[in-house]
Protein backbone atom coordinates (compact mmCIF):
# COMPACT_ATOMS: atom_id res chain seq x y z
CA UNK A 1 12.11 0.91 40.72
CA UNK A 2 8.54 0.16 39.07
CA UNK A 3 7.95 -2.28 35.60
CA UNK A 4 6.47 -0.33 32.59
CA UNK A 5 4.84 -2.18 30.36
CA UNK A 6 5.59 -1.23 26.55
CA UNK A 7 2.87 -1.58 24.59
CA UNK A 8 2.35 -2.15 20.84
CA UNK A 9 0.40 1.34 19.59
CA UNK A 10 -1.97 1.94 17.41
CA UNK A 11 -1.41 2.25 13.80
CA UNK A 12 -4.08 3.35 12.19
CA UNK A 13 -7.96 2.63 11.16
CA UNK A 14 -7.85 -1.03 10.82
CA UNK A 15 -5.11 -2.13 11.80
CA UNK A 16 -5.21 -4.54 14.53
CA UNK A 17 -1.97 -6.34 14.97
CA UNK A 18 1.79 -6.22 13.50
CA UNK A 19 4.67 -8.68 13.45
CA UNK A 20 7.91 -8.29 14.90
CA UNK A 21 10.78 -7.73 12.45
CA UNK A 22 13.84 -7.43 14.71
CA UNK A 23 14.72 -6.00 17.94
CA UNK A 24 17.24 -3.12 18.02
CA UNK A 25 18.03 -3.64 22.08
CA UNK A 26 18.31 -7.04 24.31
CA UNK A 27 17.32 -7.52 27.20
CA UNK A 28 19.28 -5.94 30.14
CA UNK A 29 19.84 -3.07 27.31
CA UNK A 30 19.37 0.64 29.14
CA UNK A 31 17.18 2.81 26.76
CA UNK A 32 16.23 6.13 26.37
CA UNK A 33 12.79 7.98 25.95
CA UNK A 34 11.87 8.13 22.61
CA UNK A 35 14.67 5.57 21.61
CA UNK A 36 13.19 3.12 18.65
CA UNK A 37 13.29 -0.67 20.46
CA UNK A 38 12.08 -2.79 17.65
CA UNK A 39 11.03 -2.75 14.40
CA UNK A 40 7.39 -4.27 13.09
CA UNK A 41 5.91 -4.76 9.90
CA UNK A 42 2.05 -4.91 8.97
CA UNK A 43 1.73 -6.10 5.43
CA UNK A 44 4.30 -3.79 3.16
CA UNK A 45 5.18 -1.46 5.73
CA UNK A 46 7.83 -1.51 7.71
CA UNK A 47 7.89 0.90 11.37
CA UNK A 48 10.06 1.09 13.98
CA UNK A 49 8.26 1.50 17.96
CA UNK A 50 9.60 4.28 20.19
CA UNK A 51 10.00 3.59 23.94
CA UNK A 52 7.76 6.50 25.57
CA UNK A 53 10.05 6.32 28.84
CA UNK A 54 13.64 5.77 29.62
CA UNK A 55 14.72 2.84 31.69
CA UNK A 56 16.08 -1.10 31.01
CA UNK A 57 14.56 -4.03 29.29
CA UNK A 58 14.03 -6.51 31.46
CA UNK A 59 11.90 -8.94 29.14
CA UNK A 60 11.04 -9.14 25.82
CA UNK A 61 7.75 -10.49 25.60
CA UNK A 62 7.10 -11.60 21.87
CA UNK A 63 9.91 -12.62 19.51
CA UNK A 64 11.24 -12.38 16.22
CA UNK A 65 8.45 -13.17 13.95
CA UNK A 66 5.67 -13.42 16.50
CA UNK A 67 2.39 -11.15 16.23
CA UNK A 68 0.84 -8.62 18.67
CA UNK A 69 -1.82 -6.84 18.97
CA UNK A 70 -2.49 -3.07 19.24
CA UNK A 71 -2.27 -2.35 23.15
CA UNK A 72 -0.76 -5.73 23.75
CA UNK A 73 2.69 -5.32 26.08
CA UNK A 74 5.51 -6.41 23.63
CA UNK A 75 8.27 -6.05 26.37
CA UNK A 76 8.73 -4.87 30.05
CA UNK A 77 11.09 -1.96 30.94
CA UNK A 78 12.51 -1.41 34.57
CA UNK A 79 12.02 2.35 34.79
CA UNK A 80 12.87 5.00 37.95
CA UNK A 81 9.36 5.97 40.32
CA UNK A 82 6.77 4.00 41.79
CA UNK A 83 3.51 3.78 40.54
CA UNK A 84 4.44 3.30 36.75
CA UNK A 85 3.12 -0.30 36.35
CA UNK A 86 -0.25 0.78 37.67
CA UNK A 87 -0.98 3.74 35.13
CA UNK A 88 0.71 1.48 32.38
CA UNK A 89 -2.40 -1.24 33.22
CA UNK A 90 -5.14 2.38 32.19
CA UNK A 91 -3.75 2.83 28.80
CA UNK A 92 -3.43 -0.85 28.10
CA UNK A 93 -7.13 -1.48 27.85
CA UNK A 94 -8.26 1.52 25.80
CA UNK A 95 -5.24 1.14 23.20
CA UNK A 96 -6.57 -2.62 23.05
CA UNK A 97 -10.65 -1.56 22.27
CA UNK A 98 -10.84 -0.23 18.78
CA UNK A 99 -13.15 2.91 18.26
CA UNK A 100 -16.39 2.77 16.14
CA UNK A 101 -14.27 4.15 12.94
CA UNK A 102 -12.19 1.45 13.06
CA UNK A 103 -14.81 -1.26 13.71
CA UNK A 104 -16.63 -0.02 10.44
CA UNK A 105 -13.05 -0.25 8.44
CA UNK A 106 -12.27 -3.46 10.01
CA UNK A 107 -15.98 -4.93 8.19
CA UNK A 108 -15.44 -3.39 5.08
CA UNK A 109 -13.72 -5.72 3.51
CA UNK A 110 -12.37 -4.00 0.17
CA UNK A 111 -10.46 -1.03 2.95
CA UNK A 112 -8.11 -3.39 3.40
CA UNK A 113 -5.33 -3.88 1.16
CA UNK A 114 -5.00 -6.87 -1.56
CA UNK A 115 -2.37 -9.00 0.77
CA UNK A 116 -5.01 -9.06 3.68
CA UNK A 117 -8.17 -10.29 1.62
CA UNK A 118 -7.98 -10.97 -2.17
CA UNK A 119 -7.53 -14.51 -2.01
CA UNK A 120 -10.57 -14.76 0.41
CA UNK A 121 -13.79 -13.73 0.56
CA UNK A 122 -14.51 -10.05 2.59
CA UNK A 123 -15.72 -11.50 5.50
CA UNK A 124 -12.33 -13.45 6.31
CA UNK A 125 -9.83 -11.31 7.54
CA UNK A 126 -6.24 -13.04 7.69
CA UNK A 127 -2.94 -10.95 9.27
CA UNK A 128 0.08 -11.53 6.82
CA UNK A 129 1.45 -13.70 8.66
CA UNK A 130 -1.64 -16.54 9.25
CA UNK A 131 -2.78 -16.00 5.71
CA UNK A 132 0.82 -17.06 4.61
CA UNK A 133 0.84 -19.92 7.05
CA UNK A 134 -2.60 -20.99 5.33
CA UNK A 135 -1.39 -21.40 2.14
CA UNK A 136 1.85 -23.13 2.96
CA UNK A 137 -0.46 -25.66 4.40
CA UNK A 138 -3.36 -25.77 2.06
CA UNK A 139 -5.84 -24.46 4.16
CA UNK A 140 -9.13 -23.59 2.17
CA UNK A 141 -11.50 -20.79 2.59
CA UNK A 142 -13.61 -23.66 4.16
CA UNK A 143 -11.33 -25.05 6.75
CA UNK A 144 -10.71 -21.30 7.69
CA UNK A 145 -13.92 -20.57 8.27
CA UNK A 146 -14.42 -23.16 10.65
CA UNK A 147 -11.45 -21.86 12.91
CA UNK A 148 -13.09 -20.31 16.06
CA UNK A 149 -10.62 -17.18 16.08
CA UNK A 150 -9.04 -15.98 19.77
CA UNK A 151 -8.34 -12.63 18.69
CA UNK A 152 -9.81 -9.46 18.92
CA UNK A 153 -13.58 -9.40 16.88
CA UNK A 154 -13.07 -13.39 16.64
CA UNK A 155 -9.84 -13.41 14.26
CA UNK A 156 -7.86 -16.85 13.94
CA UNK A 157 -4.01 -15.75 15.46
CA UNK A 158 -1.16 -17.57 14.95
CA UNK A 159 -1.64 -19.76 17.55
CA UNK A 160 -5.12 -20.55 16.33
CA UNK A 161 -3.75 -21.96 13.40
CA UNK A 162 -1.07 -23.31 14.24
CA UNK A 163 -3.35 -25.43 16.77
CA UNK A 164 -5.79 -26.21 13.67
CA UNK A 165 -2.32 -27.35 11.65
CA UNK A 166 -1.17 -29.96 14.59
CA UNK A 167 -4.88 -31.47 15.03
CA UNK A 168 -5.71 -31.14 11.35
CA UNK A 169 -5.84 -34.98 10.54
CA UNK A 170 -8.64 -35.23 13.17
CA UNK A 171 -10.87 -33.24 11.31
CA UNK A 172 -14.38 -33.75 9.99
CA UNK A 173 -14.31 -35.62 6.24
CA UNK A 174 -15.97 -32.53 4.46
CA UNK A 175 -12.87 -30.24 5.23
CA UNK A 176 -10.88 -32.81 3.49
CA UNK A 177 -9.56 -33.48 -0.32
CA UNK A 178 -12.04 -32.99 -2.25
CA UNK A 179 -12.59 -29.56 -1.06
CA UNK A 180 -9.13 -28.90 -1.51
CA UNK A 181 -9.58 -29.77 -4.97
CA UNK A 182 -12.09 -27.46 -5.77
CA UNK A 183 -10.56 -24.80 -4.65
CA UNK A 184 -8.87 -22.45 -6.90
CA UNK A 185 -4.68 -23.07 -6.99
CA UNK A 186 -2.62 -20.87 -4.90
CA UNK A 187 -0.05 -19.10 -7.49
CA UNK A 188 3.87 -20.47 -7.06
CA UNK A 189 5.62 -17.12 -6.56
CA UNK A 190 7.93 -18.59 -4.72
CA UNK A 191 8.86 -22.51 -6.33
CA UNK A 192 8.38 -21.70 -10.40
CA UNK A 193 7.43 -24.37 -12.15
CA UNK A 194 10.40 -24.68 -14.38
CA UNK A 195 13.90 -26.21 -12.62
CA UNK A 196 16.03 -23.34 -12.86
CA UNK A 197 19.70 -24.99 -13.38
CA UNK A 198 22.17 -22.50 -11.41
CA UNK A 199 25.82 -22.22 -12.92
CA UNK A 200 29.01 -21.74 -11.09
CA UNK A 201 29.34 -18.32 -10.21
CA UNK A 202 26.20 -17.66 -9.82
CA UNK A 203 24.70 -15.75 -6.91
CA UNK A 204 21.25 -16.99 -5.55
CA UNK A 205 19.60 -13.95 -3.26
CA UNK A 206 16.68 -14.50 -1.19
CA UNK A 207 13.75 -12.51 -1.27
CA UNK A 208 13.32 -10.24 1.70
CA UNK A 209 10.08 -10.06 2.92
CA UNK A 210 8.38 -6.98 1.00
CA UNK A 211 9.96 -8.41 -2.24
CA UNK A 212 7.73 -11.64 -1.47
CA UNK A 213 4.76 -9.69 -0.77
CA UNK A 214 5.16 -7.66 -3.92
CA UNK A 215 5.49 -10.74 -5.88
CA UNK A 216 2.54 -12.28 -4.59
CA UNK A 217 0.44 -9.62 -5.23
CA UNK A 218 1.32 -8.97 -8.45
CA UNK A 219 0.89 -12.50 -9.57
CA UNK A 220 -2.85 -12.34 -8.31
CA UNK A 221 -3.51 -8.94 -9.49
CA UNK A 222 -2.56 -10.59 -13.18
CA UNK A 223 -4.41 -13.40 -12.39
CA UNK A 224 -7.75 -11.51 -11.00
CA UNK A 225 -7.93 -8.96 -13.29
CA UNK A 226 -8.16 -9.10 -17.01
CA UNK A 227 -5.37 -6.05 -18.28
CA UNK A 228 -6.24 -3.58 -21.15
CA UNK A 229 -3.96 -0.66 -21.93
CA UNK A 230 -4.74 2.54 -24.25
CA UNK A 231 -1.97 4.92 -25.09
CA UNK A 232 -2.11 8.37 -25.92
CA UNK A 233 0.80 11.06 -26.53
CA UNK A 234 0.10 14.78 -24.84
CA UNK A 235 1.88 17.75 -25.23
CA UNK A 236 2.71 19.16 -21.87
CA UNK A 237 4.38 22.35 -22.83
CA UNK A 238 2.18 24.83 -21.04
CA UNK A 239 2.61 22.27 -17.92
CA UNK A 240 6.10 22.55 -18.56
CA UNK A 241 6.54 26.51 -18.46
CA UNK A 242 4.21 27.01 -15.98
CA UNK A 243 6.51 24.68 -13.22
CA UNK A 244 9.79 26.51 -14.53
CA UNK A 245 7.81 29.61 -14.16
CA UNK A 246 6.59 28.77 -10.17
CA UNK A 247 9.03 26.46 -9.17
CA UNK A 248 11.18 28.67 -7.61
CA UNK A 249 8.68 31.30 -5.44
CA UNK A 250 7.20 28.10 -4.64
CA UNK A 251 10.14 26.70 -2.86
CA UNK A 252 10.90 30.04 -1.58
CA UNK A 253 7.42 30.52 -0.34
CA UNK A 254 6.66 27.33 1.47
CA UNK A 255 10.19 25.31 1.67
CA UNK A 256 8.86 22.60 -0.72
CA UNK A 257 10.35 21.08 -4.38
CA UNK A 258 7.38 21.95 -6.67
CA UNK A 259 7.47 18.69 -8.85
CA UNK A 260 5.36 17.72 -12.00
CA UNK A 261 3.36 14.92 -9.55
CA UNK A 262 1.05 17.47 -7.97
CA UNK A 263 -0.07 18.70 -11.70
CA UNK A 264 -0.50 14.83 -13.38
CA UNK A 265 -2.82 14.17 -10.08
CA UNK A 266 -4.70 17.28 -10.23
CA UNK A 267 -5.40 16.51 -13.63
CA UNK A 268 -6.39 12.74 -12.79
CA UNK A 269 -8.63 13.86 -10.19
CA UNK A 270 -10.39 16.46 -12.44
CA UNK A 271 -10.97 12.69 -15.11
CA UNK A 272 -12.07 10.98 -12.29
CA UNK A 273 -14.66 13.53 -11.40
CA UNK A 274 -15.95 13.69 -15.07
CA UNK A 275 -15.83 9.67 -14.92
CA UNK A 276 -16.58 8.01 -11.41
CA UNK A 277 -17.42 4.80 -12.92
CA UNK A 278 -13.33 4.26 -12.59
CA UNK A 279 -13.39 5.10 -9.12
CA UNK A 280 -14.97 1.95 -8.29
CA UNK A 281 -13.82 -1.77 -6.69
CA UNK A 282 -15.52 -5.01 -7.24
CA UNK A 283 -16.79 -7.31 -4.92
CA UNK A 284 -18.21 -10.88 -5.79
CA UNK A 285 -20.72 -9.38 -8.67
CA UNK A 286 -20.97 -5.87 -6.83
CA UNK A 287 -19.79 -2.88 -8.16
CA UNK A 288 -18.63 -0.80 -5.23
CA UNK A 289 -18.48 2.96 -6.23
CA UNK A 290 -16.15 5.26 -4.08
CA UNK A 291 -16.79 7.92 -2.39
CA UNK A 292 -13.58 9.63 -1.98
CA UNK A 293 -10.70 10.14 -4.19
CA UNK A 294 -7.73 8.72 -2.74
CA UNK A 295 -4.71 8.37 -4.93
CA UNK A 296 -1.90 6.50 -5.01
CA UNK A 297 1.47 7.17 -5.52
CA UNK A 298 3.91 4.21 -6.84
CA UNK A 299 7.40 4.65 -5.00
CA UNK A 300 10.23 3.20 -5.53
CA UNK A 301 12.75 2.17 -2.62
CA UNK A 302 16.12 2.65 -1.62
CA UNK A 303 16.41 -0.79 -1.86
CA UNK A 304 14.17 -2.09 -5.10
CA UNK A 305 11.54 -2.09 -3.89
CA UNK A 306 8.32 -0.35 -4.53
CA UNK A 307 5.70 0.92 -2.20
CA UNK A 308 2.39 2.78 -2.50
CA UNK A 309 1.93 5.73 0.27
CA UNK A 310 -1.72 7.78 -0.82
CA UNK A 311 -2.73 10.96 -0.88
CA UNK A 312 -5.99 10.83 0.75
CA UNK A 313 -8.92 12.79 -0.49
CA UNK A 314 -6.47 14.12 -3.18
CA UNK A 315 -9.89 16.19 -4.89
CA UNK A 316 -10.19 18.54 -1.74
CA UNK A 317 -6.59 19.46 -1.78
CA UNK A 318 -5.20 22.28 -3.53
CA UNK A 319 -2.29 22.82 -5.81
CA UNK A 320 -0.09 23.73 -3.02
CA UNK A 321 -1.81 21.26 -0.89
CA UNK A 322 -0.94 18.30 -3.41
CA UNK A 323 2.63 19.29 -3.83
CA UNK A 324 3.22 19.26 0.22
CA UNK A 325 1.24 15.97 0.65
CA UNK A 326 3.34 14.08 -2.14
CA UNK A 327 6.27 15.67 -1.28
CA UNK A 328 5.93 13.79 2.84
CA UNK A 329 5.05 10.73 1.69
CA UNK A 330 7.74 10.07 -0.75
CA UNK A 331 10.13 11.02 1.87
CA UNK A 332 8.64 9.23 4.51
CA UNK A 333 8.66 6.40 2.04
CA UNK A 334 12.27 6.28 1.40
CA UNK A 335 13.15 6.62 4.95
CA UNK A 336 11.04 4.14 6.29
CA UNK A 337 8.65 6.49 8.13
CA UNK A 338 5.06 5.31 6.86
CA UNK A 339 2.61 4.51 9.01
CA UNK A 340 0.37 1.80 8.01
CA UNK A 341 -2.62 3.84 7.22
CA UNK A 342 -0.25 6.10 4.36
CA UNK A 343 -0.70 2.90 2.38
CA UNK A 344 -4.28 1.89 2.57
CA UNK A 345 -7.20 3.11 0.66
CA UNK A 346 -6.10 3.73 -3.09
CA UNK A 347 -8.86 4.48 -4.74
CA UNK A 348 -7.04 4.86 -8.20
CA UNK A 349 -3.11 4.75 -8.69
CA UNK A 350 -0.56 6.90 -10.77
CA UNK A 351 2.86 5.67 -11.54
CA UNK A 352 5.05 7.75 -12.96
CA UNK A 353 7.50 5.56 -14.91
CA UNK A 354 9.40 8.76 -16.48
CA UNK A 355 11.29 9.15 -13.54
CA UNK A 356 13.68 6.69 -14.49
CA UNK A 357 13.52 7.51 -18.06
CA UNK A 358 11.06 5.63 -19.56
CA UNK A 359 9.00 7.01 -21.95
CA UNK A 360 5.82 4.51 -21.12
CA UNK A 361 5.04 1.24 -19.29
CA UNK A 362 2.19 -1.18 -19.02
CA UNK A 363 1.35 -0.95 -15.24
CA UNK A 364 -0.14 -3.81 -13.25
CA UNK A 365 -3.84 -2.90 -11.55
CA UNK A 366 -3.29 -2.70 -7.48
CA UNK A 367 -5.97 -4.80 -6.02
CA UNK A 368 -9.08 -3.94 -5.17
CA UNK A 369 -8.36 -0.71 -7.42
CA UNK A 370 -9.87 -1.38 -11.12
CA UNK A 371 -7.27 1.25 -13.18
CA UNK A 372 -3.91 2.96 -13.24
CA UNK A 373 -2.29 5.32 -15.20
CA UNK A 374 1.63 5.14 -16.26
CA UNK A 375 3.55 8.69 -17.03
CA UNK A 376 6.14 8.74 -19.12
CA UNK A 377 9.26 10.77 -19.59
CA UNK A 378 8.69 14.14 -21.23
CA UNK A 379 10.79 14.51 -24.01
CA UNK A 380 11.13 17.52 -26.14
CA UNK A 381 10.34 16.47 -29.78
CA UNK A 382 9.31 17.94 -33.42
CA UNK A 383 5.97 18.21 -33.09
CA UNK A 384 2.98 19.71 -36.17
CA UNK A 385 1.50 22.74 -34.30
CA UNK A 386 -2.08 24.28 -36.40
CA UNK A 387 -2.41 28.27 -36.69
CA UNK A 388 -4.16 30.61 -38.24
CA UNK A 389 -1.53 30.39 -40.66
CA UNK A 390 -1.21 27.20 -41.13
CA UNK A 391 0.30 24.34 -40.08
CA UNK A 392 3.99 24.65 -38.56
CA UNK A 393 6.39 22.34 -36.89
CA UNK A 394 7.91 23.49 -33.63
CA UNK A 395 9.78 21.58 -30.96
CA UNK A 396 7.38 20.60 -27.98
CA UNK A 397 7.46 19.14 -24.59
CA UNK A 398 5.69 16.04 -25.88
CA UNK A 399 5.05 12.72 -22.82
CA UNK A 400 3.61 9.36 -23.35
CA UNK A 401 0.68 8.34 -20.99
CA UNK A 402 -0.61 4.80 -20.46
CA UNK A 403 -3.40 3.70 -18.91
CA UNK A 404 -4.04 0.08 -17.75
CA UNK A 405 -7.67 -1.03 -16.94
CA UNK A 406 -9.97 -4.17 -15.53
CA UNK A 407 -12.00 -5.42 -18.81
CA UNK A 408 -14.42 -6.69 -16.13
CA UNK A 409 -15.90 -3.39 -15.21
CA UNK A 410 -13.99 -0.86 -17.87
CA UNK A 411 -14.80 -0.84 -21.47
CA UNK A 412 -12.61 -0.03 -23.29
CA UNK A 413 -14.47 2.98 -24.35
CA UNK A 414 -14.65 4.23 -20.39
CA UNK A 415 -11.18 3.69 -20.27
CA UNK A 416 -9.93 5.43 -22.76
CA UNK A 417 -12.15 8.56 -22.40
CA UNK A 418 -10.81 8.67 -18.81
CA UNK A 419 -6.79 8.84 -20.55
CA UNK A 420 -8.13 11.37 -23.03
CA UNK A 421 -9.58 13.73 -20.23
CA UNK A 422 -6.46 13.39 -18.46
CA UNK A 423 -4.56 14.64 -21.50
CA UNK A 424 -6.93 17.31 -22.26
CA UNK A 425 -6.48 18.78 -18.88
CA UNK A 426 -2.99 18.32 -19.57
CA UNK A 427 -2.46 19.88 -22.93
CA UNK A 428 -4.87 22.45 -22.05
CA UNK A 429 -3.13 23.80 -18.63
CA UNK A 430 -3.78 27.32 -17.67
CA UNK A 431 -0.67 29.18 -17.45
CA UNK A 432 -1.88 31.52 -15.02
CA UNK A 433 -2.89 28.72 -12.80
CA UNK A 434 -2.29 29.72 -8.97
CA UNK A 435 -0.09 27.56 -6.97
């Protein structure tokens, strides 16, 4: 019998570490190749880690809430052969050494997403798990700073912190109060500020852990960026008989639902492309503008919650291309198979809040994105068509759009030329678009 040493993988250009959720064996459990062990979570997304070999857990290395880091063993697995342990020790090194891509993602600082960095400066990378720790105990930008970081490229780990928490009252006078003070407040997501009187019969439900993060994100997002929102009603009639027309060879053709997404992103790409000014992030009093189009895709959950897998490059995909690249992620995000990477890198989000029937919504800006746009239901309506003859009223396929935008960086003129585009493209659909 030889020890194997399971290791956590990699999961995806920087991404360095993940926290353990739960695990689905104990120790002394027999398990299978390609049997999922335990379940880890890097900031919204949740995995599950496959065992690459079959064989028993003899130790569990790191815990319930703990951290690891890519290509560190997480648990040790008695497995049949000699000689395992030995080629286990190769991979562990490499797995542990990020590449050069990853390096460069890991330094810039707007690649990572909103929980990781936007209460920090760029240069301060924080896991979930140590940034919350910090600001249950107060810790400024400041203090942080000063933390000489054991992880991998110098970042502070848990136990780094932790250490800095027990010997904090021995620090130097400058890291105390009155820098505190001048720091800006940490939002109460969790304690509100009112006392909320609970009545018998009332049920009182924690948070789970995405629901936290979502909360806390949205609170800054309010908080960082100030919200405009332009309207504008479309008629999507053409967009409406060309899907009914290509739907089904489309399914037929390539196994895949051919859903109105693919067309409203198309259509946002094309806007983005005639304004790139919206394609932008800000950093400090830097405008950084983005090279690639990546969209995002607002999700809801199974279980209430919302997630954002994107669609990567979304402006050198085609129709077809679109429709199969939405069509994985939402299923992957409703059966918990993201990876970490599907949910980094929105450039610009789309959320389409007509799929539960609403006919528009004031969408909240995803950090470090600077817009988003909120679909509506389409709704067939009376609607003044003009001809040659004159005007005439005829029923139409007729959809609010809403488009929510930072005042810091988007006028409002910007803004709503970018939501007029959009609906030109729209209105103006080509029914003998290919698909």
């Amino acid at each position: 019998m030889a020890e194997y040493k399971l290791l956590l993988p990699s999961m995806g250009e920087g991404v360095m570490e993940a926290t353990i959720i739960t695990w689905l064996f104990n120790e002394g459990d027999n398990v299978k190749e390609d049997d999922s062990v335990v379940e880890i979570a890097t900031d919204k997304v949740d995995s599950d880690v496959p065992t690459p070999v079959s064989g028993k857990i003899v130790k569990i290395l790191k815990q319930k809430d703990e951290v690891a880091k890519v290509g560190e063993a997480i648990a040790i697995l008695e497995i049949e052969g000699e000689g395992a342990a030995s080629e286990e020790v190769k991979t562990e090194t490499p797995a542990a050494t990020p590449d050069a891509d990853t390096l460069k993602a890991i330094e810039e600082p707007l690649q990572t997403t909103a929980a990781s960095n936007v209460e920090f400066s760029g240069d301060l990378y924080l896991s979930p798990l140590v940034k919350s720790i910090a600001q249950q105990e107060n810790i400024s930008e400041t203090e942080l700073k000063s933390i000489k970081g054991s992880g991998l490229e110098g970042r502070i780990t848990k136990e780094d912190i932790l250490a800095y928490v027990a010997n904090r009252g021995n620090q130097p006078v400058q890291q105390a109060a009155p820098v505190q003070a001048a720091s800006t407040p940490k939002p109460a997501v969790s304690a509100p500020a009112a006392t909320i009187s609970v009545s018998a019969g009332d049920e009182i439900i924690p948070m789970d852990r995405m629901r936290k993060i979502i909360a806390e994100n949205m609170v800054k997002a309010k908080q960082i960026a100030p919200h405009v929102t332009s309207f504008i009603e479309t008629d999507v009639t053409n967009v409406v008989k060309w899907r009914n027309k290509n739907k089904a060879v489309f399914e037929k053709r390539e196994g895949e639902k051919l859903t109105f997404m693919p067309i409203f992103v198309k259509a946002v790409v094309k806007a983005i492309q005639d304004f790139p000014m919206i394609n932008v992030s800000i950093n400090g009093e830097n405008i950084i503008k983005k090279k690639n189009i990546n969209i995002g895709m607002a999700t809801a959950l199974p279980d209430g919650n919302l997630i954002v897998p994107v669609i990567k490059n979304a402006d050198q995909l085609s129709l077809s291309g679109l429709a199969k690249a939405i069509n994985d992620l939402a299923y992957r995000a409703r059966n918990k198979k993201l990876r970490p990477e599907d949910t980094q890198g929105a450039t610009y989000t789309i959320s389409n809040v007509g799929s539960f029937g609403n006919l528009m919504g004031t969408p909240i800006i995803p950090q470090p994105q600077v817009a988003i746009l909120a679909i509506g239901a389409i709704v067939k309506k009376p609607a003044v068509l003009e001809t040659a003859d004159g005007d005439v009223i005829a029923i139409r396929n007729l959809m609010f759009m809403s488009h929510s935008y930072d005042h810091r960086v988007v006028d409002g003129s910007l803004g709503g030329m970018m939501l007029k585009h959009v609906h030109d493209y729209l209105e103006n659909w080509d029914l003998n678009t290919e698909i």
